[in-house]
C-alpha atoms as a PDB file:
ATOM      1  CA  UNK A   1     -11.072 113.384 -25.937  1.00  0.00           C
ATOM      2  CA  UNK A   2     -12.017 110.374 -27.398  1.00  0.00           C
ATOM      3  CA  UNK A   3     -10.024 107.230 -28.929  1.00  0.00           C
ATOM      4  CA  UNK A   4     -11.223 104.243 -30.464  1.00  0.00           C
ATOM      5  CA  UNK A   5     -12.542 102.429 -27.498  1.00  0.00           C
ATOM      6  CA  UNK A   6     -14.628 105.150 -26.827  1.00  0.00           C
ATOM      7  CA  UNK A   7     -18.569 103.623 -26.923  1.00  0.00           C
ATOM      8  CA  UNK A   8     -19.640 106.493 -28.933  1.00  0.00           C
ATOM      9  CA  UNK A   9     -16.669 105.690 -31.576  1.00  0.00           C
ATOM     10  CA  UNK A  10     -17.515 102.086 -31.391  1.00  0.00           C
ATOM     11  CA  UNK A  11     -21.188 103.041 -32.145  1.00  0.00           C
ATOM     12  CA  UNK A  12     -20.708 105.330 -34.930  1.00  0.00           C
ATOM     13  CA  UNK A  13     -18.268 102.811 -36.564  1.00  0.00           C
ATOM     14  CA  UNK A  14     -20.294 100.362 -36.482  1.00  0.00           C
ATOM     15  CA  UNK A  15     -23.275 102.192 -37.776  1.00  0.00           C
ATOM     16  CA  UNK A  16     -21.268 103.603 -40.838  1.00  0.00           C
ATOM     17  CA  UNK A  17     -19.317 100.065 -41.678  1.00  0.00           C
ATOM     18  CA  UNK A  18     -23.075  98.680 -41.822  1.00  0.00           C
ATOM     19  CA  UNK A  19     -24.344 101.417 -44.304  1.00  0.00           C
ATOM     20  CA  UNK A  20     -26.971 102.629 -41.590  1.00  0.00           C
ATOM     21  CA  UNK A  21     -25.075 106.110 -41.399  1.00  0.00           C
ATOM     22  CA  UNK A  22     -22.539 107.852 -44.054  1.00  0.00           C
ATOM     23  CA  UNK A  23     -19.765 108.717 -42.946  1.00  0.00           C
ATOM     24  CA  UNK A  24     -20.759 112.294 -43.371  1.00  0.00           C
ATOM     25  CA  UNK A  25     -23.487 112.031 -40.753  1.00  0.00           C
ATOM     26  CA  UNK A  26     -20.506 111.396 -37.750  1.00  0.00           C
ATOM     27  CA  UNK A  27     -21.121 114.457 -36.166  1.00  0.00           C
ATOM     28  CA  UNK A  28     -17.948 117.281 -35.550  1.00  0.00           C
ATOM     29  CA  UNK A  29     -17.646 116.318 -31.787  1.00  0.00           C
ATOM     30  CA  UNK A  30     -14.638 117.422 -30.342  1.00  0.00           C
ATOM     31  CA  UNK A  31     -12.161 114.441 -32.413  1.00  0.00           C
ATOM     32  CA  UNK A  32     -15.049 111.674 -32.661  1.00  0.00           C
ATOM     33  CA  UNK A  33     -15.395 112.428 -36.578  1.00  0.00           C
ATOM     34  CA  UNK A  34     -11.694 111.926 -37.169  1.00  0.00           C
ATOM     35  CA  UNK A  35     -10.940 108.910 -34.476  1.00  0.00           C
ATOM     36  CA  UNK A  36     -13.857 106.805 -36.430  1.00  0.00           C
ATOM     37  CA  UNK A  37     -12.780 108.246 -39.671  1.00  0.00           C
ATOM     38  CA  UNK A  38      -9.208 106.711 -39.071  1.00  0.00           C
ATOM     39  CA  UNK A  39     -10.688 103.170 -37.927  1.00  0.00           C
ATOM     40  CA  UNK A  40     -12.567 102.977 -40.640  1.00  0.00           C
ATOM     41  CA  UNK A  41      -9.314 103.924 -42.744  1.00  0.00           C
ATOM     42  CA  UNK A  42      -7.825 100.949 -41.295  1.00  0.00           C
ATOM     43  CA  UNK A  43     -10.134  99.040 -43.052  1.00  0.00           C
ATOM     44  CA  UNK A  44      -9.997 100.303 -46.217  1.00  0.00           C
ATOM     45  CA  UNK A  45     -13.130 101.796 -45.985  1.00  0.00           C
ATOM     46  CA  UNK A  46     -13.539 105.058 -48.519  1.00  0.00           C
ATOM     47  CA  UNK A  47     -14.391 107.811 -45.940  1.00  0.00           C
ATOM     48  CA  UNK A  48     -14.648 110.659 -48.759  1.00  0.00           C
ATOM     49  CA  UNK A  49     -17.424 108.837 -50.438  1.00  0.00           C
END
């Protein structure tokens, strides 16, 4: 449903690469917690943390 142009991907991402959110808080939408889970991957950012 969503991918990573998605605003609500881009917003989330954002929010968790500037420490506003954990990751934890993405909420379990449909595939929103894994699409910005996998961006952030990209980036070497520790998603299990």
């Amino acid at each position: 449903m969503f991918n990573e142009n998605s605003i609500i991907v881009r917003t989330w991402f954002t929010a968790v690469l500037a420490n506003v959110y954990p990751f934890h808080m993405v909420p379990d939408l449909s595939n929103l917690k894994e699409v910005v889970g996998q961006k952030l991957t990209e980036l070497g950012f520790d998603t299990n943390a």
